[in-house]
N, C-alpha and C. Protein backbone atom coordinates (compact mmCIF):
# COMPACT_ATOMS: atom_id res chain seq x y z
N UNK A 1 72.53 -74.74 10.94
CA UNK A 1 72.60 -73.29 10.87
C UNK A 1 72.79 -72.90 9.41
N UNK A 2 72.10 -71.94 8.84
CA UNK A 2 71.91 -71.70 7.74
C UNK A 2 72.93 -71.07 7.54
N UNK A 3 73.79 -70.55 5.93
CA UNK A 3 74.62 -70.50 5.63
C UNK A 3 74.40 -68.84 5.11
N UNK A 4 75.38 -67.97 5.77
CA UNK A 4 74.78 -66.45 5.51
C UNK A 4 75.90 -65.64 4.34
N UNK A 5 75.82 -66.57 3.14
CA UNK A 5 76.97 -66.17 2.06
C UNK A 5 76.36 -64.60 1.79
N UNK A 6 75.57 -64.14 1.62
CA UNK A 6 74.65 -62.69 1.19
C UNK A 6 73.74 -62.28 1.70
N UNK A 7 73.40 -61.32 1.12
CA UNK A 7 72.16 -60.81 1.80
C UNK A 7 70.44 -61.54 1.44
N UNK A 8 70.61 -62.09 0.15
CA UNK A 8 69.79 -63.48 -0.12
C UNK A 8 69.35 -64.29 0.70
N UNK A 9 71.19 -65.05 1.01
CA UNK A 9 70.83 -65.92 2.05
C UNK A 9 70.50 -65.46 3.51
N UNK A 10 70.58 -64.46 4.14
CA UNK A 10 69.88 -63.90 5.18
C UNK A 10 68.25 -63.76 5.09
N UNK A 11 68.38 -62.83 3.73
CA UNK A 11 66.79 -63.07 4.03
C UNK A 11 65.60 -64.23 3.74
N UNK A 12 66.44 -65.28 3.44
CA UNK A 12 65.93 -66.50 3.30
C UNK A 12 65.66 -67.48 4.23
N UNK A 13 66.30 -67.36 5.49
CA UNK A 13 66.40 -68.21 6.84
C UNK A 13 65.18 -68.52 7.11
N UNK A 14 64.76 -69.24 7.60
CA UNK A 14 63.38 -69.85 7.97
C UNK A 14 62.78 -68.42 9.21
N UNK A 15 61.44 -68.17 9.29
CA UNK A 15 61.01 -67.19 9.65
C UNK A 15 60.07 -67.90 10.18
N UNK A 16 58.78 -68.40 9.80
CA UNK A 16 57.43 -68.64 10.03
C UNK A 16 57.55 -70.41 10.67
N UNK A 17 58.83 -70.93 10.73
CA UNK A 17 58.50 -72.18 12.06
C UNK A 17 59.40 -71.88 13.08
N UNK A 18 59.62 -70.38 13.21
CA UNK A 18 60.52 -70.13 14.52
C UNK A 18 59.52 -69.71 15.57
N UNK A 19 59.71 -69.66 16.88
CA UNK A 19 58.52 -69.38 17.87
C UNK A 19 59.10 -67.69 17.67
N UNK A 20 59.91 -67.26 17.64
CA UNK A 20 60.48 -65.61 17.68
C UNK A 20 59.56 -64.83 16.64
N UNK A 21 59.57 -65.28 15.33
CA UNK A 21 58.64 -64.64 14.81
C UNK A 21 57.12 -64.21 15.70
N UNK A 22 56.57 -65.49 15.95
CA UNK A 22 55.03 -65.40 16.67
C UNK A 22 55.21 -64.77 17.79
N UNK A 23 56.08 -64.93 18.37
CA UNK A 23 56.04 -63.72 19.81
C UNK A 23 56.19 -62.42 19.41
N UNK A 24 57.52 -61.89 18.34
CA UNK A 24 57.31 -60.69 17.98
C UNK A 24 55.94 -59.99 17.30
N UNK A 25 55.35 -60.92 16.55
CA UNK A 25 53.77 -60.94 16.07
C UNK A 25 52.93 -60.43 16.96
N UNK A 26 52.66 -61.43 18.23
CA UNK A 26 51.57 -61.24 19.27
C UNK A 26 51.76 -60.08 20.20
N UNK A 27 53.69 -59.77 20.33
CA UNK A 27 53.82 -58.87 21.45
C UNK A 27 53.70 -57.59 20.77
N UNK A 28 54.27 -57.40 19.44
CA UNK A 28 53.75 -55.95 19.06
C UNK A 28 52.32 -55.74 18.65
N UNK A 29 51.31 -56.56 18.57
CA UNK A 29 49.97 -56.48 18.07
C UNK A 29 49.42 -56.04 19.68
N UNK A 30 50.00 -56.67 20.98
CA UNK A 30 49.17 -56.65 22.79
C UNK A 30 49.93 -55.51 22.78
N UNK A 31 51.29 -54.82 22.53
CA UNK A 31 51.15 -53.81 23.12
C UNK A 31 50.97 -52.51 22.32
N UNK A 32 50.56 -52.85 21.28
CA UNK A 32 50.11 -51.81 20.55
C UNK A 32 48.52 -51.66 21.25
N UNK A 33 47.67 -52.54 21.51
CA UNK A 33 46.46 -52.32 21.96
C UNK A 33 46.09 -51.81 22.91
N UNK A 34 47.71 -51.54 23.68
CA UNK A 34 47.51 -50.78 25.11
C UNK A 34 47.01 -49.46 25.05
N UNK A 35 47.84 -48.73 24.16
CA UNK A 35 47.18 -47.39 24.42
C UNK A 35 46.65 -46.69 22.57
N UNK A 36 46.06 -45.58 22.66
CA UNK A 36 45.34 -44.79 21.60
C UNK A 36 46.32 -43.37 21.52
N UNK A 37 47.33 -43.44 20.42
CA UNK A 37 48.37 -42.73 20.43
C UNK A 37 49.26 -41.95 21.43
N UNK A 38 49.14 -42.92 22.27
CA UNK A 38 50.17 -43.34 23.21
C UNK A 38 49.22 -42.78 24.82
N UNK A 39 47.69 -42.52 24.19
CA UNK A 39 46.87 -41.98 25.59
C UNK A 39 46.50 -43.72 25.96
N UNK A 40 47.10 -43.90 27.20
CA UNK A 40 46.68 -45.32 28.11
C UNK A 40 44.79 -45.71 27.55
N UNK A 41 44.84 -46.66 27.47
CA UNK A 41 43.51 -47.03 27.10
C UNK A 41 42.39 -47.00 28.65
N UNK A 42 43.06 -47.60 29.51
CA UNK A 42 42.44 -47.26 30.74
C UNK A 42 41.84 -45.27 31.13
N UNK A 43 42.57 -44.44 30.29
CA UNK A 43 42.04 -42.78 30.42
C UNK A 43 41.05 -42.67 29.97
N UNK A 44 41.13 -43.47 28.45
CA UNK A 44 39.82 -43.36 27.52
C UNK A 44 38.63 -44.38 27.95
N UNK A 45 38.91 -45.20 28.65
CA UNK A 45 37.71 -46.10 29.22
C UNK A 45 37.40 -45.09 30.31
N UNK A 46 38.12 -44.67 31.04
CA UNK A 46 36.96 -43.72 32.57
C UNK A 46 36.31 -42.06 31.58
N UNK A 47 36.78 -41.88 30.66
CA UNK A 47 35.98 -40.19 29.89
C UNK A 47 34.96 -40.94 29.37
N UNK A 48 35.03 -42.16 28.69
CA UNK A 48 33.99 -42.76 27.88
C UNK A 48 32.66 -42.94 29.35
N UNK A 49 33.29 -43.47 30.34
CA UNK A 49 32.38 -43.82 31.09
C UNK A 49 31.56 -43.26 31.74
N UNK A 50 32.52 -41.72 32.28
CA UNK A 50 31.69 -40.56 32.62
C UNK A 50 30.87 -40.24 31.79
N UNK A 51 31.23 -40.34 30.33
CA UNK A 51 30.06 -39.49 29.45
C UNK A 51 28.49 -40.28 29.22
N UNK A 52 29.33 -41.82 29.72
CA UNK A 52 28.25 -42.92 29.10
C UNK A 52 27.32 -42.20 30.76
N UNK A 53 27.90 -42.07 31.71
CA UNK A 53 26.64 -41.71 33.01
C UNK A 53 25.65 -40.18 32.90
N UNK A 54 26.46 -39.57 32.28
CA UNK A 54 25.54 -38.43 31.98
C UNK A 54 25.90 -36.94 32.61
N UNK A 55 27.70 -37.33 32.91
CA UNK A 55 28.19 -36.43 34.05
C UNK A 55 28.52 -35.87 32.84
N UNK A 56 28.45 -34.49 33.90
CA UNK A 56 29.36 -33.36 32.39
C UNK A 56 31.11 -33.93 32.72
N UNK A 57 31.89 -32.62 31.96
CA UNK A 57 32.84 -33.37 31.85
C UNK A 57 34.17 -33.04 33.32
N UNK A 58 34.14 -34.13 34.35
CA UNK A 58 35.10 -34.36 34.74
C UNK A 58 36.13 -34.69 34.99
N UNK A 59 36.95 -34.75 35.85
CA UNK A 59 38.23 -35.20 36.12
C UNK A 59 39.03 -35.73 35.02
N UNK A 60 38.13 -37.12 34.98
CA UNK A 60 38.25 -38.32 33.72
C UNK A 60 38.72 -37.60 32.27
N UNK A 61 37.72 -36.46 31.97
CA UNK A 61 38.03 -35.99 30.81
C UNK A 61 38.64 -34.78 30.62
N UNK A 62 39.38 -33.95 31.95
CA UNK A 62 40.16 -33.28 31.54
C UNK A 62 41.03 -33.80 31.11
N UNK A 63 41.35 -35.07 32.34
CA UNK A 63 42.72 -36.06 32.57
C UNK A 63 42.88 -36.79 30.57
N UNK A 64 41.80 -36.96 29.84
CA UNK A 64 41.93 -37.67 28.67
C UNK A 64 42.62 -36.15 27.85
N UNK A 65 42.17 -34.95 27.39
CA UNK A 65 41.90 -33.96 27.19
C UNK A 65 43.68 -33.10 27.02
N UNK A 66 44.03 -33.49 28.48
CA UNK A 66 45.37 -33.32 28.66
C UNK A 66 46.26 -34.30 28.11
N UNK A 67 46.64 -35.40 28.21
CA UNK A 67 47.25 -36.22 27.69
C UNK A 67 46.66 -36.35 25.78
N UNK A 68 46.02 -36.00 25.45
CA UNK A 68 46.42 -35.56 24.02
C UNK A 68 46.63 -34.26 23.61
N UNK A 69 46.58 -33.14 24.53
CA UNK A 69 47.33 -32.16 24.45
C UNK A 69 49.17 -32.21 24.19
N UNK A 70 49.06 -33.30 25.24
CA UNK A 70 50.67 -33.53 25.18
C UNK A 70 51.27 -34.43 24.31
N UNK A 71 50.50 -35.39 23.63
CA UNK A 71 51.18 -36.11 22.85
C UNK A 71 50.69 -35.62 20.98
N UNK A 72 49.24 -35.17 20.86
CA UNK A 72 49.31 -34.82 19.86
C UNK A 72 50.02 -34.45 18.94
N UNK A 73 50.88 -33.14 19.59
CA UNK A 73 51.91 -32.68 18.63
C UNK A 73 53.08 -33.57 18.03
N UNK A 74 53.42 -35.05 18.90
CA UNK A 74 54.11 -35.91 18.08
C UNK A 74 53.69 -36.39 16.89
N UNK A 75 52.46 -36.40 17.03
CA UNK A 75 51.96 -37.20 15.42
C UNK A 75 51.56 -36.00 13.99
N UNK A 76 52.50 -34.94 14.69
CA UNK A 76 51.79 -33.94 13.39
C UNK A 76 53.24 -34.10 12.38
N UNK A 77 52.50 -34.07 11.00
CA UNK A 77 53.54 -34.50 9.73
C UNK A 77 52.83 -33.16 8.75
N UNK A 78 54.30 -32.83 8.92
CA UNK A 78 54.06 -31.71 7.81
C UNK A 78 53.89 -32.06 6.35
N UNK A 79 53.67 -31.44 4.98
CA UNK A 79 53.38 -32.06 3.77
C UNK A 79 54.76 -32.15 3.53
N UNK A 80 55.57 -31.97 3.61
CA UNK A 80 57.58 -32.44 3.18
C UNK A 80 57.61 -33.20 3.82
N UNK A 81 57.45 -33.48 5.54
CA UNK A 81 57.84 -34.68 6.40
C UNK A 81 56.76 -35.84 5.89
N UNK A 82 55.59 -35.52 5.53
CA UNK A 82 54.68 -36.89 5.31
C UNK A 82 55.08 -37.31 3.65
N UNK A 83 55.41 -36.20 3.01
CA UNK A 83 56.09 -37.06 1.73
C UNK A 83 57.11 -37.92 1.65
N UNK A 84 57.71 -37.41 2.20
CA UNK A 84 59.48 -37.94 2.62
C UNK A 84 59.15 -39.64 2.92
N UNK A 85 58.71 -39.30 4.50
CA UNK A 85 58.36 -40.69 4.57
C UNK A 85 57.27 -41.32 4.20
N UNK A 86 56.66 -41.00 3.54
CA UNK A 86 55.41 -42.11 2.49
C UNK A 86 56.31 -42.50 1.46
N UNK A 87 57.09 -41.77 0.96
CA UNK A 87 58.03 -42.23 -0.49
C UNK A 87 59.07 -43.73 0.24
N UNK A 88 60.11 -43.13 1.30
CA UNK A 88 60.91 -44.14 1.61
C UNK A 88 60.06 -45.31 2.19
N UNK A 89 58.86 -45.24 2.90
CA UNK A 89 58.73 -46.66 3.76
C UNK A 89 57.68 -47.53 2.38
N UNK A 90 56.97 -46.43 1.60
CA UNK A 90 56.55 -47.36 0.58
C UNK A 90 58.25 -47.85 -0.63
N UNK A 91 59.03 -47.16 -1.12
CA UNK A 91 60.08 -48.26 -1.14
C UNK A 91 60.14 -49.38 -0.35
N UNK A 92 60.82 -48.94 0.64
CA UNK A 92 61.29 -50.33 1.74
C UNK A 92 59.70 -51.25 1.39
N UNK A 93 58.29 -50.94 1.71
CA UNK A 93 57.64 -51.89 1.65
C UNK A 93 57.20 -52.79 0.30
N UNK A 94 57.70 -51.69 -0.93
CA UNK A 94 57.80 -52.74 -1.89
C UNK A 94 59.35 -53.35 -2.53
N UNK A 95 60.13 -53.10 -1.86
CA UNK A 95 61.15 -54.02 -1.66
C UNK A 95 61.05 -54.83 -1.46
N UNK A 96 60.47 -54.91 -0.03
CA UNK A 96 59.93 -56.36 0.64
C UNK A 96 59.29 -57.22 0.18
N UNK A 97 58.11 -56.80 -0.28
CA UNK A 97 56.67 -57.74 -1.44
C UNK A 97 57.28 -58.10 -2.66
N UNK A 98 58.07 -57.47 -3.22
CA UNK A 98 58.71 -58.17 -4.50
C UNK A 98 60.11 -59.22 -3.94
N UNK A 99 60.85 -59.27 -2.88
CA UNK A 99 61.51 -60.21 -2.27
C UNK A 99 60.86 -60.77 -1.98
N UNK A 100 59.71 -60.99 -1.46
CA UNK A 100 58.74 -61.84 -0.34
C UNK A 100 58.32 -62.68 -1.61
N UNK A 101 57.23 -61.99 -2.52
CA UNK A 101 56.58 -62.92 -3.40
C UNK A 101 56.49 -62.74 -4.51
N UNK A 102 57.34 -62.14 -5.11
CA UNK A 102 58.05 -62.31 -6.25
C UNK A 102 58.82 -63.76 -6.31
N UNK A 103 60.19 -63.39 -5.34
CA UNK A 103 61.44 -64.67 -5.53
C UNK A 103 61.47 -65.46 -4.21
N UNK A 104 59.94 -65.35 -3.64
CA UNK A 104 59.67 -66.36 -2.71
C UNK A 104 60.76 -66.28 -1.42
N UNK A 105 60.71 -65.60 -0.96
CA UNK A 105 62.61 -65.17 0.21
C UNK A 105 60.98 -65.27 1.33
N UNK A 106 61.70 -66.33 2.29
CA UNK A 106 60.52 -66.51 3.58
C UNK A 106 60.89 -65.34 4.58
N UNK A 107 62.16 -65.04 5.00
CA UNK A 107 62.31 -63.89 5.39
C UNK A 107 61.17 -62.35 4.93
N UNK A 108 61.81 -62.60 4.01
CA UNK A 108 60.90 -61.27 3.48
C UNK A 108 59.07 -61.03 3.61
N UNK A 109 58.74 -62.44 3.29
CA UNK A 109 57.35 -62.51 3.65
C UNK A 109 57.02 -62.14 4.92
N UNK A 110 57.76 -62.77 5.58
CA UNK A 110 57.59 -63.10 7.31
C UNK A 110 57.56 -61.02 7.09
N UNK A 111 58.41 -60.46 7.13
CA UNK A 111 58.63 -58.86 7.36
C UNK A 111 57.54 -58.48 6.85
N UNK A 112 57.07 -58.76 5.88
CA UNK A 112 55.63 -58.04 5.13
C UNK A 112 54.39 -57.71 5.58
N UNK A 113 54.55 -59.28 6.41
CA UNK A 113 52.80 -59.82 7.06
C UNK A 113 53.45 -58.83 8.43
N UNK A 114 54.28 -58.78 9.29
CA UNK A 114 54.43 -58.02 10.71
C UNK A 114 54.40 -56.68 10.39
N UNK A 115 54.98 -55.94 8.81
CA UNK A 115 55.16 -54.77 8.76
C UNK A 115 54.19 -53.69 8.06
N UNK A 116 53.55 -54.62 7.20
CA UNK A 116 52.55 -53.69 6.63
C UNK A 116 51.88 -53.47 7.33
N UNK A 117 50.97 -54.03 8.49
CA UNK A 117 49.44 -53.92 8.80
C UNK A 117 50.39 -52.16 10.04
N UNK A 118 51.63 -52.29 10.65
CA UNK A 118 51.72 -51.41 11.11
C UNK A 118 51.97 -49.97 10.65
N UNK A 119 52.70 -49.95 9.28
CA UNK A 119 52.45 -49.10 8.06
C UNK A 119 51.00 -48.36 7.95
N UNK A 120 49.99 -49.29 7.61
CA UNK A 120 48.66 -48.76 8.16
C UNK A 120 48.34 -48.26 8.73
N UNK A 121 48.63 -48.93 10.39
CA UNK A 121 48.54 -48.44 11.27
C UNK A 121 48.82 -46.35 11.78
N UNK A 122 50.09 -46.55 11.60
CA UNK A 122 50.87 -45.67 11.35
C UNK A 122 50.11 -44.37 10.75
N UNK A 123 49.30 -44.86 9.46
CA UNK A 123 48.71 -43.84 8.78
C UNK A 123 47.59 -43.57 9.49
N UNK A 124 47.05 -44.89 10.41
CA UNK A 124 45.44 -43.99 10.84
C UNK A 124 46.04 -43.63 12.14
N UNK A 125 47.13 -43.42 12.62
CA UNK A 125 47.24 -42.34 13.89
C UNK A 125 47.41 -41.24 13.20
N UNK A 126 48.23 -41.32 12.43
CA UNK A 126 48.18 -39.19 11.74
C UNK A 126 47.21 -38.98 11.59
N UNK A 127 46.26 -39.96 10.68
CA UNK A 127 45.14 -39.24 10.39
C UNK A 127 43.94 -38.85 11.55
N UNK A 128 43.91 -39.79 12.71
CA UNK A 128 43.17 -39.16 14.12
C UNK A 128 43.80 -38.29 14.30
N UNK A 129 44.94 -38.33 15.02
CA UNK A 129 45.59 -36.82 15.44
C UNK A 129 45.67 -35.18 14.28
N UNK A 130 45.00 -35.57 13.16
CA UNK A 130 44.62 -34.77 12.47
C UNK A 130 43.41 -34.10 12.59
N UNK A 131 42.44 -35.01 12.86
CA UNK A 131 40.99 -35.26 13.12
C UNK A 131 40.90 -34.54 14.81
N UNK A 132 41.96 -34.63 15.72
CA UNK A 132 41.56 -34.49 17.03
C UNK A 132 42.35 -33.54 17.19
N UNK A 133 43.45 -32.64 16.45
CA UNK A 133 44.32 -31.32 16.84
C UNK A 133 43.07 -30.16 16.52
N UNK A 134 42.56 -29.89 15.83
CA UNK A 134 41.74 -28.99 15.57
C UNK A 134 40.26 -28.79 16.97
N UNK A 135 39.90 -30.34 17.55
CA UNK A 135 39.00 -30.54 19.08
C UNK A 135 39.53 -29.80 20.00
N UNK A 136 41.03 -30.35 20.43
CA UNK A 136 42.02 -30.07 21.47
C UNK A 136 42.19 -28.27 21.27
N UNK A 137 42.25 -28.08 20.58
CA UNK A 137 42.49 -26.29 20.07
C UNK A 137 41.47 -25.58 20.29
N UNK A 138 40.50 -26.11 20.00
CA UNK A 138 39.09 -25.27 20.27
C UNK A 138 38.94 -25.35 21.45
N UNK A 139 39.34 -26.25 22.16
CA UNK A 139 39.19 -26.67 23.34
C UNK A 139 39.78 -25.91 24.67
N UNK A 140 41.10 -25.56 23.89
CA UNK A 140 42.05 -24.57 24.83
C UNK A 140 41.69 -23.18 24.40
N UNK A 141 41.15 -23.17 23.67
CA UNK A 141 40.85 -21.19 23.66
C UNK A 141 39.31 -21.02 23.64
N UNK A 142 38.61 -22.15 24.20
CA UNK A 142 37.69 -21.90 24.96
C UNK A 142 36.08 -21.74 23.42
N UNK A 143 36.45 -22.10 22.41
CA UNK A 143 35.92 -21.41 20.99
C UNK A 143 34.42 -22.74 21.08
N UNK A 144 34.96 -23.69 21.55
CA UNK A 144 33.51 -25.00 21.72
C UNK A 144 33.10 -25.50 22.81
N UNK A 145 32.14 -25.70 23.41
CA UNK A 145 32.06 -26.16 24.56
C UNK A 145 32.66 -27.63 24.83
N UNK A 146 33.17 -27.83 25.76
CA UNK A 146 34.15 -28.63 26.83
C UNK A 146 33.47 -30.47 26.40
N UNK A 147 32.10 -30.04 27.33
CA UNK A 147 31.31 -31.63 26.74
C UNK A 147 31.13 -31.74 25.22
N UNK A 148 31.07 -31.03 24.57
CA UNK A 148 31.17 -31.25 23.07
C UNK A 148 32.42 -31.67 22.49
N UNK A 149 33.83 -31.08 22.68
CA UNK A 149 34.67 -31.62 22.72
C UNK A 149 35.04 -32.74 23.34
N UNK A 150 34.82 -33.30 24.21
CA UNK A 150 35.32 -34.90 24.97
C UNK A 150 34.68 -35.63 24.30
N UNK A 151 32.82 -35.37 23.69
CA UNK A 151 32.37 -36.04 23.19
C UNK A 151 33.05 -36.75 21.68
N UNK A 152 33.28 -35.72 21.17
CA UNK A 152 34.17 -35.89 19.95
C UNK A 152 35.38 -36.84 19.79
N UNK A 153 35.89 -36.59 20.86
CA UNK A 153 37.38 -37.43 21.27
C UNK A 153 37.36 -38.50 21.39
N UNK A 154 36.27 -38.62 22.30
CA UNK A 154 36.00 -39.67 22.97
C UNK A 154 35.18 -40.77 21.90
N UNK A 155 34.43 -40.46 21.02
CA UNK A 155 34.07 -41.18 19.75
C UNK A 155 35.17 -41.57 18.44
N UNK A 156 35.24 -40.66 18.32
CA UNK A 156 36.63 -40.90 17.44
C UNK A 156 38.13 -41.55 17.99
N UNK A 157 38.24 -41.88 19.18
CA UNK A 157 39.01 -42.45 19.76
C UNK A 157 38.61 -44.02 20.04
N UNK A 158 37.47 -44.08 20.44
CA UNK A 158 36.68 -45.47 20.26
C UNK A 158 36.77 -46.06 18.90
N UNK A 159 36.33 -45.16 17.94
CA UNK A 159 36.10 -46.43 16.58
C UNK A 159 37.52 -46.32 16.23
N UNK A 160 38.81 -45.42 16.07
CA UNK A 160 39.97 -45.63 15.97
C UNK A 160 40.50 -46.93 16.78
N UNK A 161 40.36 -47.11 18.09
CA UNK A 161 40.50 -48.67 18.63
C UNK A 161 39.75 -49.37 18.58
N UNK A 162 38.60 -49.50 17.75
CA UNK A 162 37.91 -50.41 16.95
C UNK A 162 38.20 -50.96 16.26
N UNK A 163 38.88 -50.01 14.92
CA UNK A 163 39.51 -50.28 13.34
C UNK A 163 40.75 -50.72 14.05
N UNK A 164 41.93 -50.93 15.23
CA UNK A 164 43.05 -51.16 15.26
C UNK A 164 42.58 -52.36 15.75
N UNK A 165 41.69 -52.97 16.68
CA UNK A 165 41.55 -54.42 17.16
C UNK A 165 41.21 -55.08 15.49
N UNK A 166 40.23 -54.69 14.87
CA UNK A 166 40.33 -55.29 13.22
C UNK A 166 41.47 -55.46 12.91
N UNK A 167 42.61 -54.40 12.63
CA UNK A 167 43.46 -54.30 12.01
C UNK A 167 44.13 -55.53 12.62
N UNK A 168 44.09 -55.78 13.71
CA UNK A 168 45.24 -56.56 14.80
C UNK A 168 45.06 -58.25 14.11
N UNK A 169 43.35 -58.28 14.26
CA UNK A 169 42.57 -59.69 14.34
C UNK A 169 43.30 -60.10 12.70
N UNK A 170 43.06 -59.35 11.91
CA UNK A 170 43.49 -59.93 10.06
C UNK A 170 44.45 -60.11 9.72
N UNK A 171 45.63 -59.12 10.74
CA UNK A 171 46.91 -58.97 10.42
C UNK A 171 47.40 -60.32 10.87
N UNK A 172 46.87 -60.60 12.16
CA UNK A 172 47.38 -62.03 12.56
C UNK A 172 46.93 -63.20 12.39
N UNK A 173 45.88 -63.47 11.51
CA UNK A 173 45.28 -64.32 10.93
C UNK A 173 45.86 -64.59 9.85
N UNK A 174 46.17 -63.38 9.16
CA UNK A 174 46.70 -63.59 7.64
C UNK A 174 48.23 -64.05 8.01
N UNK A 175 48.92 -63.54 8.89
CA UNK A 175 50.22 -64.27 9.11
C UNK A 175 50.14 -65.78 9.42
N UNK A 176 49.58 -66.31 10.60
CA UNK A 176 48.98 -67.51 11.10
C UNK A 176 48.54 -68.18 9.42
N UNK A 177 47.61 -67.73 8.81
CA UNK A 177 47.49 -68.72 7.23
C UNK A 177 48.39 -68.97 6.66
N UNK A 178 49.13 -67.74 6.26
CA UNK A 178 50.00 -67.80 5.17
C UNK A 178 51.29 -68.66 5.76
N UNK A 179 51.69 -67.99 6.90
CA UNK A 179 52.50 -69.26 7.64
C UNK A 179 52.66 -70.87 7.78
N UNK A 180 51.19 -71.39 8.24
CA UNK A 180 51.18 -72.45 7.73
C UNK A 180 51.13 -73.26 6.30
N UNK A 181 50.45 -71.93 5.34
CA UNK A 181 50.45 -72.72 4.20
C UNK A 181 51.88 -72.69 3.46
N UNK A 182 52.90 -71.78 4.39
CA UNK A 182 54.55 -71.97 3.65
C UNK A 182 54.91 -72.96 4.54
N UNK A 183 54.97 -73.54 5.36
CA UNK A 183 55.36 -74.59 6.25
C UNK A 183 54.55 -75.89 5.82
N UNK A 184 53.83 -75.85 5.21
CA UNK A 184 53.28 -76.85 4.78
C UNK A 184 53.67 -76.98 3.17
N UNK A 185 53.96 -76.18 2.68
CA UNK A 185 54.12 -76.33 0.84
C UNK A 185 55.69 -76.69 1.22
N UNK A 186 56.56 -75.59 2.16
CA UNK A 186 58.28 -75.99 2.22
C UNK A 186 58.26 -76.93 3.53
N UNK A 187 57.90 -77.85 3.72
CA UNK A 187 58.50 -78.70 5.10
C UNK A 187 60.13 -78.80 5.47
N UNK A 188 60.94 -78.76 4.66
CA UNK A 188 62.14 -78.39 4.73
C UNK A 188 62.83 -77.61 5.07
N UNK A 189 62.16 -76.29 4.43
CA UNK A 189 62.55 -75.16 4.43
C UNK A 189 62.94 -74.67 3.15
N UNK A 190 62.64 -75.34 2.52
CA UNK A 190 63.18 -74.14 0.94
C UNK A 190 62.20 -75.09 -0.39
């Protein structure tokens, strides 16, 4: 058991030959893939499907239509709230990268490779729900037609869980490399 004199030695503990790391890895990458800002991926597969048959827009796509009615407004960041936190989490994330690989702290790496790609992440949901508050609006005061709107959603909601299965596939590849190539350069651990 490693010896926790500071905060050094904490973030130094072996990270990348523990199985806890890789499960926290795989389980926040599977259940992030579940849903498209927090709309179930199964909603957006039956609107996609209706539209792919040629039906105008039913059930499927009120049912999608509504559920980002309701969650949209979580992802809206005002220009003070999106400064605020772009300033602190880019600190914290270059905290991390200069602990990580600067003074080599395996802890810290290990946090980098799990935390940045969701940092990212993070940024391309504001930026859809940016992209899709202005659909949803037109949508409720009646200003665009209905199938034009789902269509919209429903595209831009697809290549958004497009770019996040990418995001998922590199993020965990690049952990998986870099992992082994510190387990292989430190066999020890330090």
């Amino acid at each position: 058991m490693p010896q926790f004199d500071s905060l050094i030695g904490l973030l130094d503990s072996r990270s990348f030959s523990t199985i806890w790391y890789w499960l926290a890895l795989v389980g926040m990458w599977s259940t992030t893939g579940r849903s498209v800002l927090g709309v179930p991926s199964e909603v957006l597969a039956r609107a996609k499907a209706t539209q792919a048959a040629g039906e105008g827009p039913g059930a499927a796509v009120i049912t999608l239509l509504d559920w980002l009615s309701l969650v949209l407004p979580r992802w809206r960041l005002g220009p003070r709230e999106g400064a605020v936190f772009l300033g602190v989490t880019s600190f914290l994330m270059t905290s991390l990268i200069v602990l990580g690989f600067v003074f080599w702290l395996e802890m810290a790496q290990a946090l980098v490779l799990l935390l940045a790609p969701f940092w990212v992440l993070f940024w391309m949901r504001v930026r859809l729900a940016r992209r899709l508050s202005p659909l949803i609006e037109a949508a409720q005061d009646a200003r665009s037609p209905l199938p034009e709107v789902a269509q919209g959603v429903v595209r831009a909601m697809t290549w958004h869980r497009r770019w996040v299965t990418l995001l998922s596939m590199i993020s965990v590849a690049l952990a998986a490399l870099w992992g082994a190539l510190w387990s292989l350069l430190h066999p020890v651990g330090f």
